[in-house]
PDB file of N, CA and C in Angstrom:
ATOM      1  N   UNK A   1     -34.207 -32.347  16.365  1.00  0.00           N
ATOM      2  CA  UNK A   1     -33.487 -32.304  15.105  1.00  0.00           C
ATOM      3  C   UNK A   1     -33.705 -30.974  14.388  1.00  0.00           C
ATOM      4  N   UNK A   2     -34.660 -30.121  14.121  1.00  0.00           N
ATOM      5  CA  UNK A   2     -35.122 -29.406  13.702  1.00  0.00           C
ATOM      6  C   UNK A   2     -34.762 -28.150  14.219  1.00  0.00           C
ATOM      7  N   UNK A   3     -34.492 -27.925  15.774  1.00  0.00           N
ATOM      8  CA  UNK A   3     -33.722 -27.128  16.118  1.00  0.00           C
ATOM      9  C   UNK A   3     -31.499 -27.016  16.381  1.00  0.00           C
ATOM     10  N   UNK A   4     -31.745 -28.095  15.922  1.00  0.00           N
ATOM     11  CA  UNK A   4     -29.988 -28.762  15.789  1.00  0.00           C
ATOM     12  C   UNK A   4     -29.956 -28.149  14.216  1.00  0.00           C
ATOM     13  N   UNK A   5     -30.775 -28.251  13.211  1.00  0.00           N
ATOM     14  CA  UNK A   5     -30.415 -27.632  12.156  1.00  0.00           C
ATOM     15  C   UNK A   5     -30.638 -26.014  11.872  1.00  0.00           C
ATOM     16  N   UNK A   6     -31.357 -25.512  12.732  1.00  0.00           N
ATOM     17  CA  UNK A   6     -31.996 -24.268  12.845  1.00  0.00           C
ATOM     18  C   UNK A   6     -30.243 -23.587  13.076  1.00  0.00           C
ATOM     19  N   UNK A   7     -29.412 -23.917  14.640  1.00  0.00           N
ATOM     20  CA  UNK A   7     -28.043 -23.420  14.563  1.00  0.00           C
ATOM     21  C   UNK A   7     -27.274 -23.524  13.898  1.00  0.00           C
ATOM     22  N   UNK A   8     -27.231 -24.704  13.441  1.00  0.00           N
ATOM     23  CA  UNK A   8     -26.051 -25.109  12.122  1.00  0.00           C
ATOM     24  C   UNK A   8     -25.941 -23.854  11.182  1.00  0.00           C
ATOM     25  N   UNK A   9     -27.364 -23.281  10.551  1.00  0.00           N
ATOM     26  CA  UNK A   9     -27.292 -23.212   9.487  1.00  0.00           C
ATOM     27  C   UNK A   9     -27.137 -21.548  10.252  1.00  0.00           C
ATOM     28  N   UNK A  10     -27.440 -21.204  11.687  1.00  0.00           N
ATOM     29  CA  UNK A  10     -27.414 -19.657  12.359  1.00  0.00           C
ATOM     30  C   UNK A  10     -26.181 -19.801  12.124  1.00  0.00           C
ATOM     31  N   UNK A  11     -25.108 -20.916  12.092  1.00  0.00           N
ATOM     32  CA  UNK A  11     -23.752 -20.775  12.823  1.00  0.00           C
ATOM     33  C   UNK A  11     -22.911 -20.327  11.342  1.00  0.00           C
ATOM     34  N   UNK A  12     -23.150 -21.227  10.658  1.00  0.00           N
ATOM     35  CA  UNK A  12     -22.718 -21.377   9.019  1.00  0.00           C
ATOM     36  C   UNK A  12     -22.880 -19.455   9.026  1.00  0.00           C
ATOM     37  N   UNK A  13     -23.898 -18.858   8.709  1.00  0.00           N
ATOM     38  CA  UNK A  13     -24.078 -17.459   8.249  1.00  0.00           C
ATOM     39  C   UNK A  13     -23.304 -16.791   9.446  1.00  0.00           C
ATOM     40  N   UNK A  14     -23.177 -16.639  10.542  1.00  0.00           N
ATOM     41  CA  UNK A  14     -22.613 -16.391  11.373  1.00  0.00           C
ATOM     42  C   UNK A  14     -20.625 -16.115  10.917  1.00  0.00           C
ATOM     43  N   UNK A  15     -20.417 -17.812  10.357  1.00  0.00           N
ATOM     44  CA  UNK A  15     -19.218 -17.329  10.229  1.00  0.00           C
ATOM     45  C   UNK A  15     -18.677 -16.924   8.881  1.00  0.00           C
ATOM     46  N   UNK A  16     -19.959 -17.060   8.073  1.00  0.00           N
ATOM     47  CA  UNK A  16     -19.775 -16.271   6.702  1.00  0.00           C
ATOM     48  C   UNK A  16     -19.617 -15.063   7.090  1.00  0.00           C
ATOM     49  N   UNK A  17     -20.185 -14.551   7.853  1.00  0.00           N
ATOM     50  CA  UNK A  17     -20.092 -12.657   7.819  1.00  0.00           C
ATOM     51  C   UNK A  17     -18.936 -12.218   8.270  1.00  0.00           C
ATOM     52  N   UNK A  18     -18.456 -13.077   9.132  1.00  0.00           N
ATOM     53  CA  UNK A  18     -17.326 -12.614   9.971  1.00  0.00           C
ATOM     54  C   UNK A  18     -15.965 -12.573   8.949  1.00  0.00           C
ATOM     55  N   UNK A  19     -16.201 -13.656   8.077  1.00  0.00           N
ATOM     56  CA  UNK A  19     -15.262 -13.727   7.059  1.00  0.00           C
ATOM     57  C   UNK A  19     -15.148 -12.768   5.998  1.00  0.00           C
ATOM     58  N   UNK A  20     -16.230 -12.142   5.673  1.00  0.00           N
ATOM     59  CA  UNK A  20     -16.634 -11.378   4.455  1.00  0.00           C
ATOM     60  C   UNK A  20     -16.277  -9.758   5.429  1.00  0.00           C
ATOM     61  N   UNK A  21     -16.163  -9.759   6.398  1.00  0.00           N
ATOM     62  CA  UNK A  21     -16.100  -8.631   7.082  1.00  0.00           C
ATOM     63  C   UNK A  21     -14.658  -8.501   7.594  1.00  0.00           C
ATOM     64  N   UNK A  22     -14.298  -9.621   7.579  1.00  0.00           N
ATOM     65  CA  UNK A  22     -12.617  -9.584   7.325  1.00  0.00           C
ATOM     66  C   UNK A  22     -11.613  -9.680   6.475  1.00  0.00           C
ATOM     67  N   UNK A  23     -12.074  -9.886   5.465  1.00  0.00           N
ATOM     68  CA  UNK A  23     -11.853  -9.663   3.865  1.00  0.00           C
ATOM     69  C   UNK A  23     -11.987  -8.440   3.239  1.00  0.00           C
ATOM     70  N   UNK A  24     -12.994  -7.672   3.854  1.00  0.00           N
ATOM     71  CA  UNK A  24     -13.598  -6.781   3.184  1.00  0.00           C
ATOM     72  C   UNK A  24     -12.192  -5.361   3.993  1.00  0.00           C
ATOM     73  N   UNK A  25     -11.902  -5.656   5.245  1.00  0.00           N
ATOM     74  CA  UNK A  25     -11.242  -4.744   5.886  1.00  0.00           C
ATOM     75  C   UNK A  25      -9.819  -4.856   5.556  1.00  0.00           C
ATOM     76  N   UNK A  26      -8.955  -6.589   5.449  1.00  0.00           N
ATOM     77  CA  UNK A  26      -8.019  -6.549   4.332  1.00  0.00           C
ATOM     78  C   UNK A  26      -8.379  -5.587   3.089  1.00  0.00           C
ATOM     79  N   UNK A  27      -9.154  -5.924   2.321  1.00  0.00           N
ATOM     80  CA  UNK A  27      -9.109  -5.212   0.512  1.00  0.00           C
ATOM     81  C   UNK A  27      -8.693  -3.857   0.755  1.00  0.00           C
ATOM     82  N   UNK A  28      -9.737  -3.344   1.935  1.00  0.00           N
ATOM     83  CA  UNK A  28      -9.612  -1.414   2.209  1.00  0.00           C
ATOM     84  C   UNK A  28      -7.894  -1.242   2.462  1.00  0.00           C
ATOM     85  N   UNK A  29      -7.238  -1.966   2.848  1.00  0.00           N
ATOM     86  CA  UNK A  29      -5.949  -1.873   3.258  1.00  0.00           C
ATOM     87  C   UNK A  29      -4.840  -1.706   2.285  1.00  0.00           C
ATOM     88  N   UNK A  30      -5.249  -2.394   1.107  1.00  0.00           N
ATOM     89  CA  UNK A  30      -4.567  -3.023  -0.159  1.00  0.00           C
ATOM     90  C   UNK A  30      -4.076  -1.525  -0.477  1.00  0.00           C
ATOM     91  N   UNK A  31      -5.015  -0.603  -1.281  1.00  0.00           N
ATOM     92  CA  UNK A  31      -4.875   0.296  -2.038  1.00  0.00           C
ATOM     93  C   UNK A  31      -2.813   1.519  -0.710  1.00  0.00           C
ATOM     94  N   UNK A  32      -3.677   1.579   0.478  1.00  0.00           N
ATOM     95  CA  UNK A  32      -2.783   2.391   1.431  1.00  0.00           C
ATOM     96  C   UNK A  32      -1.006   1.599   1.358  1.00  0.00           C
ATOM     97  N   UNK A  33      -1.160  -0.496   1.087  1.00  0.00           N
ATOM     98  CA  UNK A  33      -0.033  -0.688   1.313  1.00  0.00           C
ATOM     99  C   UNK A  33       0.612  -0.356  -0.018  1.00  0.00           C
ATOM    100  N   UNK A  34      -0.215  -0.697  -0.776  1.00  0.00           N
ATOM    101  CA  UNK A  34       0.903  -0.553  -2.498  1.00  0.00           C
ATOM    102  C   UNK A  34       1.284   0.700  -2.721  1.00  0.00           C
ATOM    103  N   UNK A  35       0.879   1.973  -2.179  1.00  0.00           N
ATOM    104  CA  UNK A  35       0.968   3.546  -2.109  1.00  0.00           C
ATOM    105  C   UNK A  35       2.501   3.350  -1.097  1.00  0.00           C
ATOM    106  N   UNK A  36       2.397   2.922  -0.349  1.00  0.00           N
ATOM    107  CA  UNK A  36       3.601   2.989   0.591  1.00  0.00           C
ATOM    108  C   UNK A  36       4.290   1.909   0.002  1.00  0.00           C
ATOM    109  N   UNK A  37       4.584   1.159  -0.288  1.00  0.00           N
ATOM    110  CA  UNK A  37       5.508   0.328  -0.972  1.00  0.00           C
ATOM    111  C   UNK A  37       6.085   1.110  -2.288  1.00  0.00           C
ATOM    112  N   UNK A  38       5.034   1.906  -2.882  1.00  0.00           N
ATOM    113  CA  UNK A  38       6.004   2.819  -4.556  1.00  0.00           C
ATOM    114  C   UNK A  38       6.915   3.824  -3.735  1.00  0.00           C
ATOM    115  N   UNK A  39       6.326   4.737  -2.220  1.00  0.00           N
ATOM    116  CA  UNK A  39       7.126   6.041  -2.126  1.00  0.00           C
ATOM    117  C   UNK A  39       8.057   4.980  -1.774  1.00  0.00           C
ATOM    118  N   UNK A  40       8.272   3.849  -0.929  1.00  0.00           N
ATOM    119  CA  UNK A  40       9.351   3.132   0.008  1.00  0.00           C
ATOM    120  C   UNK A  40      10.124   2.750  -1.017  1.00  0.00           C
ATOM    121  N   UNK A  41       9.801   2.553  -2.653  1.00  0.00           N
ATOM    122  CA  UNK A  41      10.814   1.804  -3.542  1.00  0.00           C
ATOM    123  C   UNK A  41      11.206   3.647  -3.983  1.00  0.00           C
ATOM    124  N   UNK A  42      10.982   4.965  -4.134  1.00  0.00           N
ATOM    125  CA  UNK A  42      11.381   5.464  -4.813  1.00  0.00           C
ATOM    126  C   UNK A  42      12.638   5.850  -3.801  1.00  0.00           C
ATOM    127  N   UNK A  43      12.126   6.273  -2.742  1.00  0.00           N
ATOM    128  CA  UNK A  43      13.477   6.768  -1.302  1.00  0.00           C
ATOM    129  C   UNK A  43      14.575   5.827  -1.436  1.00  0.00           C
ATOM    130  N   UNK A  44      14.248   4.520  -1.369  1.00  0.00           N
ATOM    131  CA  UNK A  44      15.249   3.769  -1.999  1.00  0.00           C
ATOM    132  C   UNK A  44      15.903   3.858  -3.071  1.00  0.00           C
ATOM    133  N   UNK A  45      15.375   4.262  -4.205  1.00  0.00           N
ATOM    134  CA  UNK A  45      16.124   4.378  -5.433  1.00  0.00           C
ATOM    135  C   UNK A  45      16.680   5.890  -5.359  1.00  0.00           C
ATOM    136  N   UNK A  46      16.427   6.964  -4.626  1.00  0.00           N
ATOM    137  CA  UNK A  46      17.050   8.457  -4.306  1.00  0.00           C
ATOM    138  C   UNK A  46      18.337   7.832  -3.265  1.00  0.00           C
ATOM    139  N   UNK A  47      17.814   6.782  -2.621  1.00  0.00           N
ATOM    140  CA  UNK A  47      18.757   6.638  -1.628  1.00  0.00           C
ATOM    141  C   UNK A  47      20.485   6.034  -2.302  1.00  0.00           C
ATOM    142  N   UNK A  48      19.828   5.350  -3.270  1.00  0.00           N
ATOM    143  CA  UNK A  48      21.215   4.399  -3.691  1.00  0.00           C
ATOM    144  C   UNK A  48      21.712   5.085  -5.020  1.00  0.00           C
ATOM    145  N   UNK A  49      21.125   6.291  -5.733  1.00  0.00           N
ATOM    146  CA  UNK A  49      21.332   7.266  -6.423  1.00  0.00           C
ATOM    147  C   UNK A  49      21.500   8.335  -6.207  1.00  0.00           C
ATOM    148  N   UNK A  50      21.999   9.080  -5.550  1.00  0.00           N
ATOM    149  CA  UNK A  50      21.829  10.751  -5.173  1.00  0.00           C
ATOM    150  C   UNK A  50      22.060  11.781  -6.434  1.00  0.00           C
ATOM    151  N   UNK A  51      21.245  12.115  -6.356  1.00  0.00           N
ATOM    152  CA  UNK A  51      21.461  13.481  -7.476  1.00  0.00           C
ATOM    153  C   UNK A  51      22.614  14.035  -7.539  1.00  0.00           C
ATOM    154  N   UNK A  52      23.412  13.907  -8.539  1.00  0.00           N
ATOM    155  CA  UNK A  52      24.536  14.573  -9.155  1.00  0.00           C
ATOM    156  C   UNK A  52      24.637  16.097  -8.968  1.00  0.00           C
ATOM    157  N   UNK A  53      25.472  16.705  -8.313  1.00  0.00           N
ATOM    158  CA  UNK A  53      24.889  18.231  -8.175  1.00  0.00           C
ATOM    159  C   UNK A  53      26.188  18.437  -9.627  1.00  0.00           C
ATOM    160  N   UNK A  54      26.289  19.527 -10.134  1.00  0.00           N
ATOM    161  CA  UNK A  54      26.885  20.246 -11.622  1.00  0.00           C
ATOM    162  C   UNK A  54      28.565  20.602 -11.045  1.00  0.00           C
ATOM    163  N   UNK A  55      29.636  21.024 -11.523  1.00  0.00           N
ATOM    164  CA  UNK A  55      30.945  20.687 -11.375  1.00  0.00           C
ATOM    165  C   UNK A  55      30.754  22.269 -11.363  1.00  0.00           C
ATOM    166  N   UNK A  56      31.690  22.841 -10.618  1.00  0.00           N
ATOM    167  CA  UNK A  56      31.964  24.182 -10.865  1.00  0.00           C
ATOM    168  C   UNK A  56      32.766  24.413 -12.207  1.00  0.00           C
ATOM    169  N   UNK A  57      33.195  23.753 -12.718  1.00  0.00           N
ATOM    170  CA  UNK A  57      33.772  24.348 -13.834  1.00  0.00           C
ATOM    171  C   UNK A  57      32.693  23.593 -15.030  1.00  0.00           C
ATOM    172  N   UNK A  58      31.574  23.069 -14.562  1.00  0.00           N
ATOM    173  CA  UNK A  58      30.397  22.630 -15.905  1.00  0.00           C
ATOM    174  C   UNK A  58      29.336  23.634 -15.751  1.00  0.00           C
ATOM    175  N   UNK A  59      29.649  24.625 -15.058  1.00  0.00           N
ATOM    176  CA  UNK A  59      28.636  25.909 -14.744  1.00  0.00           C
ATOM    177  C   UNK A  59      28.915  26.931 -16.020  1.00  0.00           C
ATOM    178  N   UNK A  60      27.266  27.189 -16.393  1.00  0.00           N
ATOM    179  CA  UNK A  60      27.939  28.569 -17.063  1.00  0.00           C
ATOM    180  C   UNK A  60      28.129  30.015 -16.751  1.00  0.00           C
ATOM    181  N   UNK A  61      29.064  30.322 -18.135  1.00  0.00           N
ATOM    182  CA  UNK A  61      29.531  31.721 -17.197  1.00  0.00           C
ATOM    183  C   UNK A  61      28.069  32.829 -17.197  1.00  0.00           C
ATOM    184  N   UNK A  62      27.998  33.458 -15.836  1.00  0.00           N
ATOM    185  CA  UNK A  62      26.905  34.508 -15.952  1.00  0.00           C
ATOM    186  C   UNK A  62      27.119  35.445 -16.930  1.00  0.00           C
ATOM    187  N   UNK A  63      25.543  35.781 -16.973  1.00  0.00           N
ATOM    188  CA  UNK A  63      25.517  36.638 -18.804  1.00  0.00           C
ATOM    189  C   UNK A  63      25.551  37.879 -18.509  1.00  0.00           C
ATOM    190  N   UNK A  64      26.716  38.733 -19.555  1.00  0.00           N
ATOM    191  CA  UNK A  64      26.643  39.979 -19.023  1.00  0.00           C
ATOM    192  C   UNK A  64      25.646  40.625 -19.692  1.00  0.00           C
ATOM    193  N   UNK A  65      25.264  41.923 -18.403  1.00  0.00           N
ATOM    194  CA  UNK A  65      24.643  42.654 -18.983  1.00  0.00           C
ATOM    195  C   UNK A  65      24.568  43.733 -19.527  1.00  0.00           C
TER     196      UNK A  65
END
């Protein structure tokens, strides 16, 4: 009995770590996906907006010198 509880409790910490060590390697991940999710929403918003380029006749006239 005494060695039946000796593993239990090896096994229990065993799969605590494994968990905390896979948690821990998700979190490190977090910061890299939300960085790529803002540039991926801005390309999108350049994408479905394109910059207006100026009208040739909304140009001004060059300044003489």
């Amino acid at each position: 009995m005494d060695g039946t509880a000796i593993i239990i409790v090896l096994a229990i910490a065993g799969v605590a770590s494994v968990l905390l060590f896979a948690l821990k390697g998700l979190l490190d991940q977090v910061p890299d996906v939300i960085d790529s999710a803002g540039r991926a929403r801005d390309s999108w918003q350049r994408f479905r907006q394109p910059a207006q380029l100026p009208r040739a006749d909304e140009e001004e006239p060059p300044m003489a010198a």
